[in-house]
Protein backbone atom coordinates (compact mmCIF):
# COMPACT_ATOMS: atom_id res chain seq x y z
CA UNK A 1 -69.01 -0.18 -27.05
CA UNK A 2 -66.23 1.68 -28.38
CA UNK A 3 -62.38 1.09 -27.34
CA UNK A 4 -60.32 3.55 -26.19
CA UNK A 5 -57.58 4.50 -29.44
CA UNK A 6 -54.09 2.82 -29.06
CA UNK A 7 -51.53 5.00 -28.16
CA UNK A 8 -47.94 4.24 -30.10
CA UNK A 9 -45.51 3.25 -27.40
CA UNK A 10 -42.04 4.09 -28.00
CA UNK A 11 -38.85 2.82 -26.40
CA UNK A 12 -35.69 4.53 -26.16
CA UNK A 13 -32.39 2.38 -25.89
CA UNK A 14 -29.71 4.88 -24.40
CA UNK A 15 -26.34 3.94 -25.52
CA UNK A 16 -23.78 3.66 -22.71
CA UNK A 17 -21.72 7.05 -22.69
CA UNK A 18 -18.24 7.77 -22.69
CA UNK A 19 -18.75 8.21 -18.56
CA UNK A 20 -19.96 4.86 -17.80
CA UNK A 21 -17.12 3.23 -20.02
CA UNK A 22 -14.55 4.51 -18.01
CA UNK A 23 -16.21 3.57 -14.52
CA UNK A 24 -16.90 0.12 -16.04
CA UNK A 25 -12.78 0.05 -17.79
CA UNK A 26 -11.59 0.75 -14.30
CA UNK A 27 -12.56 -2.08 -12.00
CA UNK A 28 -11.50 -4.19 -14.95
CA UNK A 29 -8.36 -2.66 -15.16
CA UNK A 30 -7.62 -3.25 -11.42
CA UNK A 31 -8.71 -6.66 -11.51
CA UNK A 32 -6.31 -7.59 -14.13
CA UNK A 33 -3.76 -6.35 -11.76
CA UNK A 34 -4.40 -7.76 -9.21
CA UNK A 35 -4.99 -10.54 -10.73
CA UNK A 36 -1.08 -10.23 -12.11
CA UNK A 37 -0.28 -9.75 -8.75
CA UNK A 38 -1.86 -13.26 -6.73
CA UNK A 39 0.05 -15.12 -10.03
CA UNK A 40 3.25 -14.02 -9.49
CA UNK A 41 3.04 -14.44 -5.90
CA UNK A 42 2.20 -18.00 -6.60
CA UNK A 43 5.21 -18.83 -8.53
CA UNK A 44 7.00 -17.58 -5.46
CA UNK A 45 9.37 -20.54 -3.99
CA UNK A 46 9.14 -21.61 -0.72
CA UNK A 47 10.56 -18.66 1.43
CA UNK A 48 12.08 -21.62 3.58
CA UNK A 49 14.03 -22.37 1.04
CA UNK A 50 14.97 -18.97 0.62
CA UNK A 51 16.27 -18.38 4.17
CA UNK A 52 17.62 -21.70 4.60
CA UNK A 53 20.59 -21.43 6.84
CA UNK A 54 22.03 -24.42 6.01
CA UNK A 55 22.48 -23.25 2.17
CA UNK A 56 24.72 -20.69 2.88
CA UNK A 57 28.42 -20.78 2.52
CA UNK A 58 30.71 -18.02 1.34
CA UNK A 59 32.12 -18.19 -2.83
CA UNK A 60 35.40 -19.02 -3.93
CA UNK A 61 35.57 -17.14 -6.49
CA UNK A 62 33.74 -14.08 -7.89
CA UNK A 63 32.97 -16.03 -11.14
CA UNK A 64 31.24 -18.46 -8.37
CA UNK A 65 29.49 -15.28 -7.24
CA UNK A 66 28.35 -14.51 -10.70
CA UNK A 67 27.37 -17.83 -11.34
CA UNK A 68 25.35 -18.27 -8.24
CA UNK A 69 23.71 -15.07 -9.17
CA UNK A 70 22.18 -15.97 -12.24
CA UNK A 71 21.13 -19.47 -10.89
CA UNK A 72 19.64 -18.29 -8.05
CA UNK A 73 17.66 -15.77 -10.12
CA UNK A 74 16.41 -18.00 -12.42
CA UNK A 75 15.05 -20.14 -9.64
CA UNK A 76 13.81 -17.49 -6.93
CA UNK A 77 13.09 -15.18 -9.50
CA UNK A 78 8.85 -14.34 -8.56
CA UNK A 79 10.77 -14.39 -4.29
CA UNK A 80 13.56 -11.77 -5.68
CA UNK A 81 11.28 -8.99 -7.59
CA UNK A 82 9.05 -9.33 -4.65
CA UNK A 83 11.81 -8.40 -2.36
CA UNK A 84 12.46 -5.83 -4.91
CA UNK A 85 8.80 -4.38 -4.47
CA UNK A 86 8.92 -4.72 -1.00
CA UNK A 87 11.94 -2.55 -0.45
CA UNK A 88 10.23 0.04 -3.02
CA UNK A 89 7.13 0.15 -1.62
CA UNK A 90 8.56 0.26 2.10
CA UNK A 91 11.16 3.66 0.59
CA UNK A 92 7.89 5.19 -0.38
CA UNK A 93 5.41 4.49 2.55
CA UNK A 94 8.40 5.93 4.67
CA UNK A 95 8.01 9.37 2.34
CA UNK A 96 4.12 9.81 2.17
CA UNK A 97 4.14 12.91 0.38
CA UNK A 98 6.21 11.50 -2.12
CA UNK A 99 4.09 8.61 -2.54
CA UNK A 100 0.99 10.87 -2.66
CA UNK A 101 2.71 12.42 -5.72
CA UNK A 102 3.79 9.58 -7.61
CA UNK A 103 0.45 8.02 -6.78
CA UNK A 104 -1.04 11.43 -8.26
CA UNK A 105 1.70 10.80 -11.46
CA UNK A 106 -0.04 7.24 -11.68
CA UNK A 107 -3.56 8.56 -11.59
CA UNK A 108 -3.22 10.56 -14.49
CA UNK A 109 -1.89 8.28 -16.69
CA UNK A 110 -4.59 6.09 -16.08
CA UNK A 111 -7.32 8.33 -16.12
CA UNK A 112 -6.51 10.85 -18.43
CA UNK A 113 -5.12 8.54 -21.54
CA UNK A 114 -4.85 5.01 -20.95
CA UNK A 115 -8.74 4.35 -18.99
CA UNK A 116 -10.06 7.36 -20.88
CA UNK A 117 -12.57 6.59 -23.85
CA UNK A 118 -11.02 8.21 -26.76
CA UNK A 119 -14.53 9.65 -28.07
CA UNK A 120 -14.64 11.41 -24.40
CA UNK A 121 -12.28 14.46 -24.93
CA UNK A 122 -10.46 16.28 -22.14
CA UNK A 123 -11.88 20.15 -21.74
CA UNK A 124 -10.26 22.05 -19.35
CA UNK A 125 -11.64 25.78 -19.06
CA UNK A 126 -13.35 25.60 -22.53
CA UNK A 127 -10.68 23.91 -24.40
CA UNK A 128 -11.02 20.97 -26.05
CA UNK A 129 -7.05 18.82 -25.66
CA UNK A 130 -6.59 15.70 -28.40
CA UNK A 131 -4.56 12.85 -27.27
CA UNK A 132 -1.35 13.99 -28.61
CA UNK A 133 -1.75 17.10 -26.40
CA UNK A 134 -2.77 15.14 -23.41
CA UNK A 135 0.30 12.52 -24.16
CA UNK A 136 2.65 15.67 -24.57
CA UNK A 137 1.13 17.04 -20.80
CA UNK A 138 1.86 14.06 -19.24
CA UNK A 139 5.09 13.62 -20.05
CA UNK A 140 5.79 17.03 -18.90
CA UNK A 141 4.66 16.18 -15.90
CA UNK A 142 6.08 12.46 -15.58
CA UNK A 143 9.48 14.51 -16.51
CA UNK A 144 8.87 16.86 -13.37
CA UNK A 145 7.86 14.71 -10.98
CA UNK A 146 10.95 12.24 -11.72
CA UNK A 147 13.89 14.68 -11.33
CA UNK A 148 12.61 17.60 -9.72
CA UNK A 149 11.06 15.97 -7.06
CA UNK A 150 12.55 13.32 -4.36
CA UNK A 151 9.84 10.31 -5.99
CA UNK A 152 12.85 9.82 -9.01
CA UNK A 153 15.76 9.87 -6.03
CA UNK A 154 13.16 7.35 -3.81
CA UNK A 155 12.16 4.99 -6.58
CA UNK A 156 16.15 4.55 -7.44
CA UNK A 157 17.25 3.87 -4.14
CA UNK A 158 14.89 1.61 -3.43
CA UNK A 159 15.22 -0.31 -6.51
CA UNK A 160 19.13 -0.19 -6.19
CA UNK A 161 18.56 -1.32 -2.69
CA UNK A 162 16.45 -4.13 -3.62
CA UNK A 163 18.80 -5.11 -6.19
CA UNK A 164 21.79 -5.02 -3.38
CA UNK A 165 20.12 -7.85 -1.43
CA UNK A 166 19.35 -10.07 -4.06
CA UNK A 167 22.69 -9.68 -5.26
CA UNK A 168 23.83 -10.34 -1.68
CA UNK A 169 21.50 -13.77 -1.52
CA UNK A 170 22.03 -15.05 -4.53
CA UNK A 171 25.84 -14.74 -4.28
CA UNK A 172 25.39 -16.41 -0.82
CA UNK A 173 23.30 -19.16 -1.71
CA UNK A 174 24.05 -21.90 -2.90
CA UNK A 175 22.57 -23.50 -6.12
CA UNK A 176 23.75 -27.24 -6.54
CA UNK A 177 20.36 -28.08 -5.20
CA UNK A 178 18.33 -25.82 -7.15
CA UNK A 179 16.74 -27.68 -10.19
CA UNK A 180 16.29 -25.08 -12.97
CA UNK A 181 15.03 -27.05 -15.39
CA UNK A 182 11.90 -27.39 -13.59
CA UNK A 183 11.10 -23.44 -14.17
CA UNK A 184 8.56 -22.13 -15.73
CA UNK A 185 8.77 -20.01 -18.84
CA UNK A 186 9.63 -16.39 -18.45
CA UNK A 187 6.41 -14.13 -18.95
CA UNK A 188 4.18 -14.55 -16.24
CA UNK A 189 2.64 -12.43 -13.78
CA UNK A 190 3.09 -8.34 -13.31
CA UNK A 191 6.90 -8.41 -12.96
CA UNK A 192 7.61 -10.41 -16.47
CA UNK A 193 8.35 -7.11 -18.08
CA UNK A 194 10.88 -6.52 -15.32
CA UNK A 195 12.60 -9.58 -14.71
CA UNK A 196 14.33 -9.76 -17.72
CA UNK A 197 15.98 -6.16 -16.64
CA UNK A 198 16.57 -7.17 -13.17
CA UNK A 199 18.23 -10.50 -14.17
CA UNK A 200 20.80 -7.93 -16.18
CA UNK A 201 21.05 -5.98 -13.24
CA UNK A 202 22.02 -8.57 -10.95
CA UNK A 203 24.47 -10.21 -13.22
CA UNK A 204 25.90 -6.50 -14.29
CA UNK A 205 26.42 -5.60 -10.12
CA UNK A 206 29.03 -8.46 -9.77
CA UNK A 207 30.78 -7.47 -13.67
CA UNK A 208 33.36 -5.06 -12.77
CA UNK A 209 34.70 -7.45 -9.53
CA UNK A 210 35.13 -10.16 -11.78
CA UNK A 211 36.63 -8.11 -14.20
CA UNK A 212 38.86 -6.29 -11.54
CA UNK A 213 39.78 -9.99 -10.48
CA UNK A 214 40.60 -11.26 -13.81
């Protein structure tokens, strides 16, 4: 009885390509954002508190103004940049095809240099572009959009917009009952980077009247 010969099997691990890195990068990369996004929303104060009626009264002094600012800022500070984004994002709904532009600006960024593999190279009609060239491209175009187009006009009205009604608020409300040392640390969230800046901004807006009043 004879046996049939063994045939040598072979098995061929594929190694993931460039391709499926990106598609797998990207639902990380929107996860971690959104994931920024639910924790800054919960270190938003009550918006009761916010609105509260009864903590409004008018400031003696612009120095009171200035002072309110910054205290308020510190306390509704996650409340304030969402306002901020709210106002923003509202400017731009209001404008679609400027938001489908800057949401084109936004797509190529992430796809074409910060999601994209760096041993995947970008060939368009033959030719092969290194990141330096694709960096150079998309600043170009970041450049265009920005002030030759009404998304640089939209995103600074509705930041400056944003920024006139916390300004308003915070010089409104008061802050005698606002414990700050209870705050948490400055850094969390996807508005950390920003808050910082809009803090200046807020404190800068009410500068020249206490200056002028001085």
């Amino acid at each position: 009885m004879s046996s049939s010969p063994m045939l040598p099997i072979s098995v061929s691990t594929s190694k993931p390509n460039a391709e499926s890195k990106l598609f797998v990068t990207t639902p990380n990369f929107l996860t971690r954002v959104s994931n920024s996004v639910r924790l800054t929303l919960s270190h938003c104060r009550p918006w009761t508190d916010l609105i509260d009626r009864t903590a409004f009264a008018r400031p003696a002094s612009f120095s009171d103004a200035a002072s309110r600012i910054r205290k308020n800022f510190s306390y509704f500070r996650a409340n304030y940049l969402t306002i901020i984004a709210a106002v923003l994002a509202f400017s731009l709904i209001s404008h679609p095809l400027s938001l489908i532009i800057l949401l084109s600006l936004i797509s190529s960024w992430l796809f074409l240099y910060l999601l994209r593999p760096s041993e995947q190279p970008l060939v368009i009609w033959g030719r092969m572009y290194t990141d330096r060239e694709k960096l150079a491209m998309l600043v170009v175009f970041t450049v265009v959009v920005i002030f030759f187009t009404s998304v640089g006009s939209l995103l600074l009205w509705g930041i400056m917009m944003g920024l006139a009604l916390v300004c308003a608020h915070g010089a409104f409300r008061l802050s005698e009952d606002l414990f700050l040392d209870e705050q948490e640390p400055l850094g969390w969230g996807l508005f950390s980077f920003v808050s910082g800046a809009a803090s200046s901004a807020a404190v800068a807006a009410a500068a020249p009247a206490i200056v002028s009043h001085v």
